[in-house]
PDB file of N, CA and C in Angstrom:
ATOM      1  N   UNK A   1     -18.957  25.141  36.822  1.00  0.00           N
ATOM      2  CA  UNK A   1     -17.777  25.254  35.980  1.00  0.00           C
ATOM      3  C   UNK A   1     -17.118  23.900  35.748  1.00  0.00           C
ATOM      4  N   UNK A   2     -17.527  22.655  36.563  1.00  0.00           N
ATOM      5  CA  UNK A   2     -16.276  21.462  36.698  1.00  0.00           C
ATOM      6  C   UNK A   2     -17.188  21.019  35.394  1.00  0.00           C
ATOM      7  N   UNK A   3     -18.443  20.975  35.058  1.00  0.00           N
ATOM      8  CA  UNK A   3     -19.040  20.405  34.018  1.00  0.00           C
ATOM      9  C   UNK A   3     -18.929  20.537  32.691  1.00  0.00           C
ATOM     10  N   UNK A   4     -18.055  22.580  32.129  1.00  0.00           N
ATOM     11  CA  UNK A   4     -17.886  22.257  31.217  1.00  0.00           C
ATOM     12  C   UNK A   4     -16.260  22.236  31.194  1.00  0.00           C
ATOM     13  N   UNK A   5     -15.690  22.091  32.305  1.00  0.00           N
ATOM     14  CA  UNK A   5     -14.280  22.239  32.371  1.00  0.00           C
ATOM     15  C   UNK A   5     -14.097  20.272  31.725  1.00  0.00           C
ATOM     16  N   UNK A   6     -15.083  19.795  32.293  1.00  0.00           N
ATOM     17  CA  UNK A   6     -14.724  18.076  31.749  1.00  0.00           C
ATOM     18  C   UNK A   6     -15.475  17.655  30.733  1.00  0.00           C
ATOM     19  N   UNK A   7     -16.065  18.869  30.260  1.00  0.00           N
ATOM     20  CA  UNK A   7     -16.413  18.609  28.642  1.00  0.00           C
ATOM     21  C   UNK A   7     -15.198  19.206  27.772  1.00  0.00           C
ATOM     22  N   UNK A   8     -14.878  19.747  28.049  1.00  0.00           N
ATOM     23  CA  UNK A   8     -13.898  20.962  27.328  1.00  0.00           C
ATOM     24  C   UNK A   8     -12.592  19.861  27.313  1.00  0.00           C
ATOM     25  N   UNK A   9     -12.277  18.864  28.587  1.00  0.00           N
ATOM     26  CA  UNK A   9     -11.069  18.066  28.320  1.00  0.00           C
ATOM     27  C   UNK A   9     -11.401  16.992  27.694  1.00  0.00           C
ATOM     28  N   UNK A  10     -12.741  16.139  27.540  1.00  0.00           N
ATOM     29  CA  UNK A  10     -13.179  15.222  26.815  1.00  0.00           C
ATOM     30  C   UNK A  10     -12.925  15.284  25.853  1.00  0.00           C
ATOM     31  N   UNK A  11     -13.587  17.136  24.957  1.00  0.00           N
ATOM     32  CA  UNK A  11     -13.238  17.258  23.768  1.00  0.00           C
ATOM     33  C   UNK A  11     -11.876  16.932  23.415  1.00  0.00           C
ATOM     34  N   UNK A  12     -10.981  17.778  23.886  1.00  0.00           N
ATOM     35  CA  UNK A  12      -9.570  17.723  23.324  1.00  0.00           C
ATOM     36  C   UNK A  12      -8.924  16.432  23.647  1.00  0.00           C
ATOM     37  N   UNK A  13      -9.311  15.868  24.428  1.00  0.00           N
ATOM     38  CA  UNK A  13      -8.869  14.191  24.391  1.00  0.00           C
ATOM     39  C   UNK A  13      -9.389  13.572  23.018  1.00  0.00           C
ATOM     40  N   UNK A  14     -10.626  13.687  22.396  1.00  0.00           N
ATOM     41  CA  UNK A  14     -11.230  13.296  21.716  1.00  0.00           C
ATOM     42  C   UNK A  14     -10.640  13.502  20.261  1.00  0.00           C
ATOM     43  N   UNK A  15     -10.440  15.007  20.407  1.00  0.00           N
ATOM     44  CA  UNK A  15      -9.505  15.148  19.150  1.00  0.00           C
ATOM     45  C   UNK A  15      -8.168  15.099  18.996  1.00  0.00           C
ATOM     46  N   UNK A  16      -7.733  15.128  19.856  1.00  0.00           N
ATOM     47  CA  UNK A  16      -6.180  14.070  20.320  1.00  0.00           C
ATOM     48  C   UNK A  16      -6.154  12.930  19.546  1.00  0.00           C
ATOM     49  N   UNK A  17      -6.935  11.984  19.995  1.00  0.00           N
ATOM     50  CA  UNK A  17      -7.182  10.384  18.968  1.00  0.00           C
ATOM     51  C   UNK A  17      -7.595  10.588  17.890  1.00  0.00           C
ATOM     52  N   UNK A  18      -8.290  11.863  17.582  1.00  0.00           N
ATOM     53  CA  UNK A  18      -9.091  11.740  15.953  1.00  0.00           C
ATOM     54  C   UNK A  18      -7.515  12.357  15.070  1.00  0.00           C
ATOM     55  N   UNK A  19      -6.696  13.179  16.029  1.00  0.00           N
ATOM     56  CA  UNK A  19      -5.606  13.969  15.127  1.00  0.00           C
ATOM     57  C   UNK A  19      -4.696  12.577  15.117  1.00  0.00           C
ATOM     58  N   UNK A  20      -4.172  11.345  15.922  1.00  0.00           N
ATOM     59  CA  UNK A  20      -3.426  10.475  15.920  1.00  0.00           C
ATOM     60  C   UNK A  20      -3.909   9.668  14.706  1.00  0.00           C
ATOM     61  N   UNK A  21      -5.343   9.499  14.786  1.00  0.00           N
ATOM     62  CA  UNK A  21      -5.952   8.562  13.977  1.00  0.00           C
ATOM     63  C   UNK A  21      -5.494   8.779  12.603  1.00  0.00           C
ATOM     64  N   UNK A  22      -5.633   9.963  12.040  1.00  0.00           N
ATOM     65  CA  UNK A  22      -5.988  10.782  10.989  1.00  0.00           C
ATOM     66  C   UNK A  22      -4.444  10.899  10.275  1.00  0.00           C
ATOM     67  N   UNK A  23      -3.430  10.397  11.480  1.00  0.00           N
ATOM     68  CA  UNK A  23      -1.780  10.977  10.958  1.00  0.00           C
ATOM     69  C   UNK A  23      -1.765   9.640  10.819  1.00  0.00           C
ATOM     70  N   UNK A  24      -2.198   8.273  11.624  1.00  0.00           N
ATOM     71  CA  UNK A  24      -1.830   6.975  11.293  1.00  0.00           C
ATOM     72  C   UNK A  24      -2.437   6.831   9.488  1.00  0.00           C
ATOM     73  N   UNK A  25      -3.626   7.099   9.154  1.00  0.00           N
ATOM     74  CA  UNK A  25      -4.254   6.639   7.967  1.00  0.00           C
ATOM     75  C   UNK A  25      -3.537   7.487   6.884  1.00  0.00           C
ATOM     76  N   UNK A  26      -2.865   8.806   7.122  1.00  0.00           N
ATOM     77  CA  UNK A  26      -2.485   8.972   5.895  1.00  0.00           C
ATOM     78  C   UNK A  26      -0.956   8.211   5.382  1.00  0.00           C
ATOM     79  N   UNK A  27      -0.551   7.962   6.592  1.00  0.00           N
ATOM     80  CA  UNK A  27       1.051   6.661   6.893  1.00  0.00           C
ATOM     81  C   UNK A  27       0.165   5.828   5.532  1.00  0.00           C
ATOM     82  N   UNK A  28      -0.863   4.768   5.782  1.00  0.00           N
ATOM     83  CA  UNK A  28      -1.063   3.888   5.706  1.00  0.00           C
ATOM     84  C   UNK A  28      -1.488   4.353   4.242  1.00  0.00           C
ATOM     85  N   UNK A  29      -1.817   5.139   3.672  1.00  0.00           N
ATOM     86  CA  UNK A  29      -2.223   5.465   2.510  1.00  0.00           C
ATOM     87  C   UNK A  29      -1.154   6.105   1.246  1.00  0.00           C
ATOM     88  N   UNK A  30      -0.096   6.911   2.225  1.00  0.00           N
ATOM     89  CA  UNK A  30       1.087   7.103   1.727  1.00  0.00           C
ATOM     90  C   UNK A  30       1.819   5.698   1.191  1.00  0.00           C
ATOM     91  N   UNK A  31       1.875   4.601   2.674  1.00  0.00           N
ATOM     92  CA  UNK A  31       2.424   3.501   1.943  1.00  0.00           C
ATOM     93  C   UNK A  31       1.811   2.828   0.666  1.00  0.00           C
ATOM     94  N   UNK A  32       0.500   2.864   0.756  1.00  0.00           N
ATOM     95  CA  UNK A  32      -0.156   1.794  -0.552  1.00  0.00           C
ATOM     96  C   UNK A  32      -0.197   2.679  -1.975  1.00  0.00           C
ATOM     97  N   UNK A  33      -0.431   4.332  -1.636  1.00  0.00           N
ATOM     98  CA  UNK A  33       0.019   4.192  -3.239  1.00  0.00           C
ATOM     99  C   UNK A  33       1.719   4.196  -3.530  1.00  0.00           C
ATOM    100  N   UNK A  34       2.099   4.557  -2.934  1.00  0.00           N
ATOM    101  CA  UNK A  34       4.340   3.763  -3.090  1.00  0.00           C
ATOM    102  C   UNK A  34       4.052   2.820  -3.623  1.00  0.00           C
ATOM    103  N   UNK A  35       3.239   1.558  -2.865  1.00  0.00           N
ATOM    104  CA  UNK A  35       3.204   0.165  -3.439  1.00  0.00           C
ATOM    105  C   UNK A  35       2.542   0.349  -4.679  1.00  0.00           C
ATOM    106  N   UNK A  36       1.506   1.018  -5.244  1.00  0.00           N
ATOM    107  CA  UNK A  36       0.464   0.906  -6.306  1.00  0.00           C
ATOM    108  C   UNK A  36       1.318   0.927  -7.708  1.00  0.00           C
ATOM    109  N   UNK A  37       2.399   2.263  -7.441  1.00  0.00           N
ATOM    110  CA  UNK A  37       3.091   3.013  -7.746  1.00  0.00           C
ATOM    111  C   UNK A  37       3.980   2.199  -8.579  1.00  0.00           C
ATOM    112  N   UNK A  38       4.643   1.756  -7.813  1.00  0.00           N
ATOM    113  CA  UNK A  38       5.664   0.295  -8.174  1.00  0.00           C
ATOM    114  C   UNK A  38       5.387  -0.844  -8.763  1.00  0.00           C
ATOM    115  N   UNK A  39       4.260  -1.126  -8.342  1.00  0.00           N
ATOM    116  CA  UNK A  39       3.540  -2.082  -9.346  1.00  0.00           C
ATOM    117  C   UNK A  39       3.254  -1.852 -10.591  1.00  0.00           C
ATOM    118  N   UNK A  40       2.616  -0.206 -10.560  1.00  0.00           N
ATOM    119  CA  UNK A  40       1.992  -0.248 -11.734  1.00  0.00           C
ATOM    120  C   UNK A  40       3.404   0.016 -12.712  1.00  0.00           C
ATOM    121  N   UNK A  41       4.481   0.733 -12.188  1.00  0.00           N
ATOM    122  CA  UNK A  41       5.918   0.577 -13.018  1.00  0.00           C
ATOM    123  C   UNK A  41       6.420  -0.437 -13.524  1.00  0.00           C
ATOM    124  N   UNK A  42       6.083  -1.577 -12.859  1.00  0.00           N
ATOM    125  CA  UNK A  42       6.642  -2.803 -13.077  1.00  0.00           C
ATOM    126  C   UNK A  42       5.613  -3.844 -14.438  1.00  0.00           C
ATOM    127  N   UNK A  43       4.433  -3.354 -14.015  1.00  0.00           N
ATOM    128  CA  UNK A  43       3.327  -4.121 -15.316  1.00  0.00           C
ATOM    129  C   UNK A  43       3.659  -2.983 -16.372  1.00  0.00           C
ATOM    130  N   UNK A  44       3.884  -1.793 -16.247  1.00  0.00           N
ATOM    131  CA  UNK A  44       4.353  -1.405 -17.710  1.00  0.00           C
ATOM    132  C   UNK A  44       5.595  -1.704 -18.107  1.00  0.00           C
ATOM    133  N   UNK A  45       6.880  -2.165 -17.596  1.00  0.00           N
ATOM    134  CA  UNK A  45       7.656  -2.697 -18.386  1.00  0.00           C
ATOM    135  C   UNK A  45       7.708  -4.263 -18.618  1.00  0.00           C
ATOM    136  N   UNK A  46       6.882  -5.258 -17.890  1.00  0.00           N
ATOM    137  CA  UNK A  46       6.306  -5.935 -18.524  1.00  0.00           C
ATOM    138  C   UNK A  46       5.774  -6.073 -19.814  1.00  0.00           C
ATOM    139  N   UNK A  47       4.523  -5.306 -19.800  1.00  0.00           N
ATOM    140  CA  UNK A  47       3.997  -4.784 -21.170  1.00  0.00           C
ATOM    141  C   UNK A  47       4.840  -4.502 -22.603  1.00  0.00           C
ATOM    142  N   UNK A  48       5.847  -3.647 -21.739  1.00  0.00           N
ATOM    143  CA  UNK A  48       6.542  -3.168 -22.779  1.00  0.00           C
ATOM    144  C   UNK A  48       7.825  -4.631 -23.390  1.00  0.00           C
ATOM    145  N   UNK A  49       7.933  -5.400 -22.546  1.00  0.00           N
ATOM    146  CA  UNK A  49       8.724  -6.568 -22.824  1.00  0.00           C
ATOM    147  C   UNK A  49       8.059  -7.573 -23.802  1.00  0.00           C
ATOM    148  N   UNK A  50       6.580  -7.318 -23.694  1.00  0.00           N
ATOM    149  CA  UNK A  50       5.661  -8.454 -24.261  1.00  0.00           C
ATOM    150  C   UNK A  50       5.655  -7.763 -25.583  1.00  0.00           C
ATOM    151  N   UNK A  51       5.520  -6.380 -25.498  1.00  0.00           N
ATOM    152  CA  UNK A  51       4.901  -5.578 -26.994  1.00  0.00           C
ATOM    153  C   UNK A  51       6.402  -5.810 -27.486  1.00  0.00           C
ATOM    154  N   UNK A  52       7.286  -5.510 -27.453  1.00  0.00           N
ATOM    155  CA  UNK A  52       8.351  -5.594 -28.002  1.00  0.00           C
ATOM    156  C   UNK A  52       9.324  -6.903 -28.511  1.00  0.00           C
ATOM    157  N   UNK A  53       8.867  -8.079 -27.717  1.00  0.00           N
ATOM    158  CA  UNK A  53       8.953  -9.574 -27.927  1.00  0.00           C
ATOM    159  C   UNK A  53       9.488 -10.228 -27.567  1.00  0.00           C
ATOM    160  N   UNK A  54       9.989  -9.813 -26.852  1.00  0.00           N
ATOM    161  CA  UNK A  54      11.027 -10.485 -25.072  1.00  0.00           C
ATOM    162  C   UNK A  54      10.779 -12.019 -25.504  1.00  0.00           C
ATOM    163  N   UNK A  55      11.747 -12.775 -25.558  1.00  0.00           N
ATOM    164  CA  UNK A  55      10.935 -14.069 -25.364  1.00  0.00           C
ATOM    165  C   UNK A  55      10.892 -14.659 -24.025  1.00  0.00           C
ATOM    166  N   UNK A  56       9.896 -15.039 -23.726  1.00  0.00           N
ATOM    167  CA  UNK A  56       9.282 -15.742 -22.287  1.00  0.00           C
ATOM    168  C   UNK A  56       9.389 -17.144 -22.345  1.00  0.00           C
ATOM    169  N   UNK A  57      10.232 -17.402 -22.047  1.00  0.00           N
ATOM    170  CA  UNK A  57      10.377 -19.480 -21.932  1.00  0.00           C
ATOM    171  C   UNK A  57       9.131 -19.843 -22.120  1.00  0.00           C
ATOM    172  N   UNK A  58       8.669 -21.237 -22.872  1.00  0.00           N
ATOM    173  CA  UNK A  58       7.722 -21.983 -22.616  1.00  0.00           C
ATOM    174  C   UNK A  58       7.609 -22.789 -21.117  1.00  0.00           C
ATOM    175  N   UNK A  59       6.454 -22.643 -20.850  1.00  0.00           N
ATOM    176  CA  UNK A  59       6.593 -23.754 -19.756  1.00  0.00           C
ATOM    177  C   UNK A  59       6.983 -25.337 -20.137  1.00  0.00           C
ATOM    178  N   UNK A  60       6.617 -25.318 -21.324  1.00  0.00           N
ATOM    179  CA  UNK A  60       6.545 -27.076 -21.352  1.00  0.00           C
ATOM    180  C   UNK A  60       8.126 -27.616 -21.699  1.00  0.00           C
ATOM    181  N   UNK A  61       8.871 -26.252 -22.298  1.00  0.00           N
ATOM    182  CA  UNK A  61      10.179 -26.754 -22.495  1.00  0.00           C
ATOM    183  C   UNK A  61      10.727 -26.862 -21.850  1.00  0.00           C
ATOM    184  N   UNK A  62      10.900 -26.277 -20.384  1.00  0.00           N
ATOM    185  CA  UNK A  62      11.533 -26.051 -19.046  1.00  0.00           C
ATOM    186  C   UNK A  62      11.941 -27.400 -18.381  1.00  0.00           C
ATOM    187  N   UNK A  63      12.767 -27.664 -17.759  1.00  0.00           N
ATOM    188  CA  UNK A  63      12.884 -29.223 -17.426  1.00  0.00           C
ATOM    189  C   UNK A  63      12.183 -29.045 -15.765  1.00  0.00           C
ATOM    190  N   UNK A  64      12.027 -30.222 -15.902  1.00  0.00           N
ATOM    191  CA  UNK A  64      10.932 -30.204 -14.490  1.00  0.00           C
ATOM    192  C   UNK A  64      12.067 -29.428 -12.883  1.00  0.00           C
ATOM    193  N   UNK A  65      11.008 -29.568 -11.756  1.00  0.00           N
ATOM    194  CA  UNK A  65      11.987 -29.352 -10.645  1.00  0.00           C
ATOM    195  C   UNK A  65      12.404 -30.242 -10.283  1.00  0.00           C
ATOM    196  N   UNK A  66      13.499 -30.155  -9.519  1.00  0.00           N
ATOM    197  CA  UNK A  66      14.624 -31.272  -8.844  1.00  0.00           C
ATOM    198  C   UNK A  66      13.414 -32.093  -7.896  1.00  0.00           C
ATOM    199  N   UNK A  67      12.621 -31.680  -7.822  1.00  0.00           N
ATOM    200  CA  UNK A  67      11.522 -32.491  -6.939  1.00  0.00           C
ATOM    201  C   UNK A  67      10.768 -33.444  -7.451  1.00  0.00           C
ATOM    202  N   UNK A  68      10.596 -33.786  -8.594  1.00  0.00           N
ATOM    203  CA  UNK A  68       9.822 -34.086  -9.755  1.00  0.00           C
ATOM    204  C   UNK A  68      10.721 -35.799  -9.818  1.00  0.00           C
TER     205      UNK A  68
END
């Protein structure tokens, strides 16, 4: 009996870490599409600044940095 009594706790140790594992990766997946999310909100009103004609400074007109 001790043989499958310390298979039987191996298992559930085993899936202990696979259930921790499994709650860490969806954290980690929850966070990146939030981030994807936001990004991709942010390049469409970009877009929409460019299609519409926002003007975007030239670089060359810009006066240099105080470092310069």
């Amino acid at each position: 009996m001790t043989d499958h009594t310390d298979r039987l706790e191996a298992l559930e140790t085993r899936i202990a870490y696979q259930d921790q594992t499994i709650e860490e990766l969806n954290a980690t997946i929850t966070a990146q599409w939030r981030q994807i999310d936001l990004l991709t909100r942010k390049l469409d009103t970009l877009e929409q600044q460019v299609r519409s004609g926002v003007h975007i400074a030239d670089p060359s007109t810009e006066p240099p940095p105080p470092h310069y």
